[in-house]
PDB file of N, CA and C in Angstrom:
ATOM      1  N   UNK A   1       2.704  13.058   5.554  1.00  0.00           N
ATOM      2  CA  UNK A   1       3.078  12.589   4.233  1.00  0.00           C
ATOM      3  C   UNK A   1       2.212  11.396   3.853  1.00  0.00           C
ATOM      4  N   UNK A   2       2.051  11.288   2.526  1.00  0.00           N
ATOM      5  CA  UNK A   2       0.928  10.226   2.090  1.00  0.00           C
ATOM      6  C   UNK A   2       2.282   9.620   1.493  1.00  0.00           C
ATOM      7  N   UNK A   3       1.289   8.185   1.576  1.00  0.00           N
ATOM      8  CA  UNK A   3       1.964   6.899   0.608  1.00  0.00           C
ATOM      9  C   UNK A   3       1.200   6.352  -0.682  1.00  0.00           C
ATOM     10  N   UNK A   4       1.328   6.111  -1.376  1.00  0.00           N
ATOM     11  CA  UNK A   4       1.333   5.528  -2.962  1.00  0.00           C
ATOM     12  C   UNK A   4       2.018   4.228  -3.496  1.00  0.00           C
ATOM     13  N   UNK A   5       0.569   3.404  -4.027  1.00  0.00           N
ATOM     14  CA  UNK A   5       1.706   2.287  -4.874  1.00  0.00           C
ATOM     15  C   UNK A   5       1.451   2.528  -5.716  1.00  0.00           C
ATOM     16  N   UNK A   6       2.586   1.619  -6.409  1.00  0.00           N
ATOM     17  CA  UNK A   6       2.851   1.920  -7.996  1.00  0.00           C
ATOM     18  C   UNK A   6       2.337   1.372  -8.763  1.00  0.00           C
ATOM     19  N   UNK A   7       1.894   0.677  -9.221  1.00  0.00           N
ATOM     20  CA  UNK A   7       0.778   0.262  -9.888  1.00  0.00           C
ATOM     21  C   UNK A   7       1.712  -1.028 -10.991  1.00  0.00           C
ATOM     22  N   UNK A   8       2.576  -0.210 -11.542  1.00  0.00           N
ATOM     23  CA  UNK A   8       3.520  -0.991 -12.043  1.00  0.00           C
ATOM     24  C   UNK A   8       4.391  -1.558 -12.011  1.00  0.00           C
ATOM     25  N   UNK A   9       4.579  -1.493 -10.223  1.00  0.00           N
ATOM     26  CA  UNK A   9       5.677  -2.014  -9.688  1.00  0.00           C
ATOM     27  C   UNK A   9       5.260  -3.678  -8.782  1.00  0.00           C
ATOM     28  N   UNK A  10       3.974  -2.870  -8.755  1.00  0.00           N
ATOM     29  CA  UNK A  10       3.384  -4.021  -7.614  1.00  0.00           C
ATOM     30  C   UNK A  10       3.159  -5.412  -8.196  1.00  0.00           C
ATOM     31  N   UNK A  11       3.368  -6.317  -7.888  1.00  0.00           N
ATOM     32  CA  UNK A  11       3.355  -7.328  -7.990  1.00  0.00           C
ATOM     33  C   UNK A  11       1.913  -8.285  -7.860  1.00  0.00           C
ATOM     34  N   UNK A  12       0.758  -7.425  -7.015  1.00  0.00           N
ATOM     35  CA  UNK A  12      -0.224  -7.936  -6.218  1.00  0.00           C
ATOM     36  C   UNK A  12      -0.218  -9.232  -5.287  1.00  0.00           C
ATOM     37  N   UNK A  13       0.627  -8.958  -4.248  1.00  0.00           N
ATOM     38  CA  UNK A  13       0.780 -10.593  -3.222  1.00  0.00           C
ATOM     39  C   UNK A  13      -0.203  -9.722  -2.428  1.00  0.00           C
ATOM     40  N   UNK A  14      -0.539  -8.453  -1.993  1.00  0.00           N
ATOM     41  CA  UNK A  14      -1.259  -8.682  -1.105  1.00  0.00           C
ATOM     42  C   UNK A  14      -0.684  -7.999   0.264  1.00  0.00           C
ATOM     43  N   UNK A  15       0.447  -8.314   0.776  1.00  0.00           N
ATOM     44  CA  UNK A  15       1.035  -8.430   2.261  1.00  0.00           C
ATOM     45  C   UNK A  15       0.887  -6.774   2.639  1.00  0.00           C
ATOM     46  N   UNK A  16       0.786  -5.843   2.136  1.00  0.00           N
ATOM     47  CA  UNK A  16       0.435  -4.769   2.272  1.00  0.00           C
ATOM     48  C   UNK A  16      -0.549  -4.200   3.087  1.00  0.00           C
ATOM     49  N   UNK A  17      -1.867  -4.493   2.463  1.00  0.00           N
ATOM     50  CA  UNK A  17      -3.187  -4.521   2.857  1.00  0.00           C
ATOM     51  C   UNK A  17      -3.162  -6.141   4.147  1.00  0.00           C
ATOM     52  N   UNK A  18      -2.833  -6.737   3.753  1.00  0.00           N
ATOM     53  CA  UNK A  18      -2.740  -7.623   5.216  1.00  0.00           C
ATOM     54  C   UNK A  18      -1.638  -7.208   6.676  1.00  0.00           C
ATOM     55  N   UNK A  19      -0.984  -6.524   6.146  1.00  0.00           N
ATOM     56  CA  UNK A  19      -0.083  -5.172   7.335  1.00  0.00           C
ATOM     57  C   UNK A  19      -0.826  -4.293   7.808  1.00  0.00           C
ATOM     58  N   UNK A  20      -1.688  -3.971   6.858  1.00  0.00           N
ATOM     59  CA  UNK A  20      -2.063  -2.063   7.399  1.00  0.00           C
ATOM     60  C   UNK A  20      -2.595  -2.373   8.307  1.00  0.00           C
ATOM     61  N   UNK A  21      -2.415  -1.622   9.668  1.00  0.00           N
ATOM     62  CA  UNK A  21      -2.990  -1.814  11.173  1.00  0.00           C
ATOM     63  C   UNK A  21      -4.858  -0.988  10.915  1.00  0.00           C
ATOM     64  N   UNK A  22      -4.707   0.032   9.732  1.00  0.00           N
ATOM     65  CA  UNK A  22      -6.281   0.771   9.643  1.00  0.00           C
ATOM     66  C   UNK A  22      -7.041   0.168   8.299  1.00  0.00           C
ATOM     67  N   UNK A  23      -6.859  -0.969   7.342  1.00  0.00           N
ATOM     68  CA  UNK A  23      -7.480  -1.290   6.733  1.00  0.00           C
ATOM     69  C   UNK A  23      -7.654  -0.314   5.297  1.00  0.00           C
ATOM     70  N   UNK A  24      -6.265   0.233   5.408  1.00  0.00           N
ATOM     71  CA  UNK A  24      -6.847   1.744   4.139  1.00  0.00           C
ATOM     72  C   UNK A  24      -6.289   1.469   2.741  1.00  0.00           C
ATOM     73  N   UNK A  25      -6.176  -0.391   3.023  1.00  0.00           N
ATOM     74  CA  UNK A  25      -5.426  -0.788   1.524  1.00  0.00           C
ATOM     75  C   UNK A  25      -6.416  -1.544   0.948  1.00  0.00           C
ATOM     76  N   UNK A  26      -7.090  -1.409  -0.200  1.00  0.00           N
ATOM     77  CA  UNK A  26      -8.006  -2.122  -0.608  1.00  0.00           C
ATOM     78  C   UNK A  26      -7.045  -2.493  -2.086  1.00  0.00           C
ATOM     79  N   UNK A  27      -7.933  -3.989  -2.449  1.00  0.00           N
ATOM     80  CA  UNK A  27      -7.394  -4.438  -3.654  1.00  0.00           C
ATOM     81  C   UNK A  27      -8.286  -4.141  -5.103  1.00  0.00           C
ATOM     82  N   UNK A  28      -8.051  -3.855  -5.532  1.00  0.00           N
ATOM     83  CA  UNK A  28      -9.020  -3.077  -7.078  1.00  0.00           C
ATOM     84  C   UNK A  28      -8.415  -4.389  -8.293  1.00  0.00           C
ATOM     85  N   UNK A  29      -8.638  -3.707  -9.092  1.00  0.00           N
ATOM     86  CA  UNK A  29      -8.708  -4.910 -10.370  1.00  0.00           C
ATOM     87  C   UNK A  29      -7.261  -5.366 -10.463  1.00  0.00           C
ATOM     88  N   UNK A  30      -6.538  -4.909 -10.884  1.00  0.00           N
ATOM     89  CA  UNK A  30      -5.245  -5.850 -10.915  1.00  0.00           C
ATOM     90  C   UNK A  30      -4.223  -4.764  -9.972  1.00  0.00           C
ATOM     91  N   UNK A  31      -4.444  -4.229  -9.159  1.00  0.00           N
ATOM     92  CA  UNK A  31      -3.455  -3.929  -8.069  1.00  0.00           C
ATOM     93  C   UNK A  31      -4.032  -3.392  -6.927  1.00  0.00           C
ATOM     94  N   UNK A  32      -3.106  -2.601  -6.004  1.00  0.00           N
ATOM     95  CA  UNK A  32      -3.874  -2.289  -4.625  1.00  0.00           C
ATOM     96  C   UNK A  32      -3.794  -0.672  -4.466  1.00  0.00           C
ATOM     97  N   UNK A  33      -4.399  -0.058  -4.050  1.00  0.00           N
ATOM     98  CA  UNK A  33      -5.300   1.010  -3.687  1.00  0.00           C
ATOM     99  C   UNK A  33      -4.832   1.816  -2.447  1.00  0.00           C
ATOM    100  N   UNK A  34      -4.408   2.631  -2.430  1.00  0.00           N
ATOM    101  CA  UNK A  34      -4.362   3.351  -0.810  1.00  0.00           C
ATOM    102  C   UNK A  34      -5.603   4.449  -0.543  1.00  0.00           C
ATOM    103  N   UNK A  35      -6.175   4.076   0.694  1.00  0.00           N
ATOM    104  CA  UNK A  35      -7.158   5.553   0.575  1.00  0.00           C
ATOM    105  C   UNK A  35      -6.311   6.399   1.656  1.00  0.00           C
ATOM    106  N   UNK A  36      -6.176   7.444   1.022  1.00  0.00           N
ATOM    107  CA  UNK A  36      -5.915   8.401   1.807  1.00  0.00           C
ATOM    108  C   UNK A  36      -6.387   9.358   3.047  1.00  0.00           C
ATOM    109  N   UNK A  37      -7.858   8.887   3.117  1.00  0.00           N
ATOM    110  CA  UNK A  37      -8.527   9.159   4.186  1.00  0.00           C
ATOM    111  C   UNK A  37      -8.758   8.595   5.363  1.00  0.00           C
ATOM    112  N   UNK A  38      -8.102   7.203   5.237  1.00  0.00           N
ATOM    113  CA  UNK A  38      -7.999   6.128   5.896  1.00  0.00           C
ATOM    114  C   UNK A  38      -6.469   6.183   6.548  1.00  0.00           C
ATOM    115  N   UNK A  39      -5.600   6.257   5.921  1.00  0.00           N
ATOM    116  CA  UNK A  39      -4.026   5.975   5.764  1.00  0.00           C
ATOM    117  C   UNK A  39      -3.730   6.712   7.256  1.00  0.00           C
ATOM    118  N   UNK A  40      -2.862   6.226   8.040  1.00  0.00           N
ATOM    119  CA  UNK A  40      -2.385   6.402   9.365  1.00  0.00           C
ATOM    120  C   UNK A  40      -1.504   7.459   8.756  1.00  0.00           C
ATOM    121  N   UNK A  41      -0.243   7.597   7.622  1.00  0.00           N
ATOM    122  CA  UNK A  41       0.952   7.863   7.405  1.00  0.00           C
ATOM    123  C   UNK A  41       2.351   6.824   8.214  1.00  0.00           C
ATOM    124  N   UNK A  42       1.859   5.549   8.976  1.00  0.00           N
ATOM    125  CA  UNK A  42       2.251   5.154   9.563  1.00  0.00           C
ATOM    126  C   UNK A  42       3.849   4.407   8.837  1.00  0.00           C
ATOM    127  N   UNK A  43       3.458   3.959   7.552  1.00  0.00           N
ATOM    128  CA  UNK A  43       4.736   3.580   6.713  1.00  0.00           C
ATOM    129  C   UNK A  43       5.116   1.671   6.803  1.00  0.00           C
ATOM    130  N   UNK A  44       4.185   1.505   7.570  1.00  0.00           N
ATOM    131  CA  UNK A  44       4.241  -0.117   7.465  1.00  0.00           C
ATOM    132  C   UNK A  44       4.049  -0.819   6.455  1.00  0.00           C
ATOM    133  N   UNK A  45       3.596  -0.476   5.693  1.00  0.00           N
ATOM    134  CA  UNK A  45       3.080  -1.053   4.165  1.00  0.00           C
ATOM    135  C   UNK A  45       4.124  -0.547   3.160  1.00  0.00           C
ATOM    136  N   UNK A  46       4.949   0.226   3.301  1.00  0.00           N
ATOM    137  CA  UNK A  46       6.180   0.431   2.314  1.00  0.00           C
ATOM    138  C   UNK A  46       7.474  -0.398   3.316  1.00  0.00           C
ATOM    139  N   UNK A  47       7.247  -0.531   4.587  1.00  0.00           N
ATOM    140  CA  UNK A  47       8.618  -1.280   5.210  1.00  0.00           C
ATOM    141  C   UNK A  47       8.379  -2.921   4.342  1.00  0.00           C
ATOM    142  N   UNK A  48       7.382  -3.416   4.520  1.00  0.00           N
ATOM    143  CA  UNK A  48       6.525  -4.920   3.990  1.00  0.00           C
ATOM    144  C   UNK A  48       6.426  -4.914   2.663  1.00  0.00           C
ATOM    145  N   UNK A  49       6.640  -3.768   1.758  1.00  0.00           N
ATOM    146  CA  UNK A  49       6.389  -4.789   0.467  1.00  0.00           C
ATOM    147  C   UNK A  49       7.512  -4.966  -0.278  1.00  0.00           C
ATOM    148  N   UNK A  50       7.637  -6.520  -0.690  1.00  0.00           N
ATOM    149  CA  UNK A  50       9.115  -7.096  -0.971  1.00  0.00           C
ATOM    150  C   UNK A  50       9.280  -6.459  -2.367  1.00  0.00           C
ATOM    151  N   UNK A  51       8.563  -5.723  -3.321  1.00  0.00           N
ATOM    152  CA  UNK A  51       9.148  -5.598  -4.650  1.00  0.00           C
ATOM    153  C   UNK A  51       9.303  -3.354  -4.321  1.00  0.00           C
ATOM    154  N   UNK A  52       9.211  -3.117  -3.190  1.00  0.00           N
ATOM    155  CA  UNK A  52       9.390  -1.337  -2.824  1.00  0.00           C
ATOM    156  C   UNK A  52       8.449  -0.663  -3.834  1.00  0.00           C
ATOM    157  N   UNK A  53       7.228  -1.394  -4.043  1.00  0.00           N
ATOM    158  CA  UNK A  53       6.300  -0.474  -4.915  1.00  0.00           C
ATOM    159  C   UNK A  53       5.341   0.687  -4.141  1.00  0.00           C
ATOM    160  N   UNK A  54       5.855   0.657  -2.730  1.00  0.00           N
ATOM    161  CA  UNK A  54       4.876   1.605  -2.018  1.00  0.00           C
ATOM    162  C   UNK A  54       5.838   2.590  -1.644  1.00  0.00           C
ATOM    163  N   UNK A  55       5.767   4.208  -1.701  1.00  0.00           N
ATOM    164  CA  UNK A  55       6.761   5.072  -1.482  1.00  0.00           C
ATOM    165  C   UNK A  55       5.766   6.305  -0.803  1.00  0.00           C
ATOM    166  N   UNK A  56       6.357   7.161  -0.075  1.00  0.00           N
ATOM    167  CA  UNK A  56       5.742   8.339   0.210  1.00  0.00           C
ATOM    168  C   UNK A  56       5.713   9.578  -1.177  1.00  0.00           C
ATOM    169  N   UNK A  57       4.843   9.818  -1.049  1.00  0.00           N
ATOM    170  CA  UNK A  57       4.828  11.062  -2.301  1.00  0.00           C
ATOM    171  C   UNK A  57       3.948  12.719  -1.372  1.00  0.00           C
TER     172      UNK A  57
END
């Protein structure tokens, strides 16, 4: 299963991409990015972000 942020949910602090154990969160212009080719499916980055803008889809 892949994960997704929301773009409109996110807040941009960041703590996401400073969690991911593989580096597959990059920050883009005003929010953050998942690559999917990168992404473990591991789910650490939706346990860590305080506003729940990261979900599996």
């Amino acid at each position: 299963m892949a994960f997704a942020i929301d773009a409109d949910e996110c807040t941009v602090c960041g703590i996401c991409a400073d969690e991911c154990p593989v580096d597959a969160i990059s920050e883009e212009d005003d929010y953050y990015e998942i690559d999917d080719a990168l992404c473990t499916d591991c789910g650490i980055c939706a346990e860590e972000c305080p506003v729940d803008a990261i979900s599996q889809v």
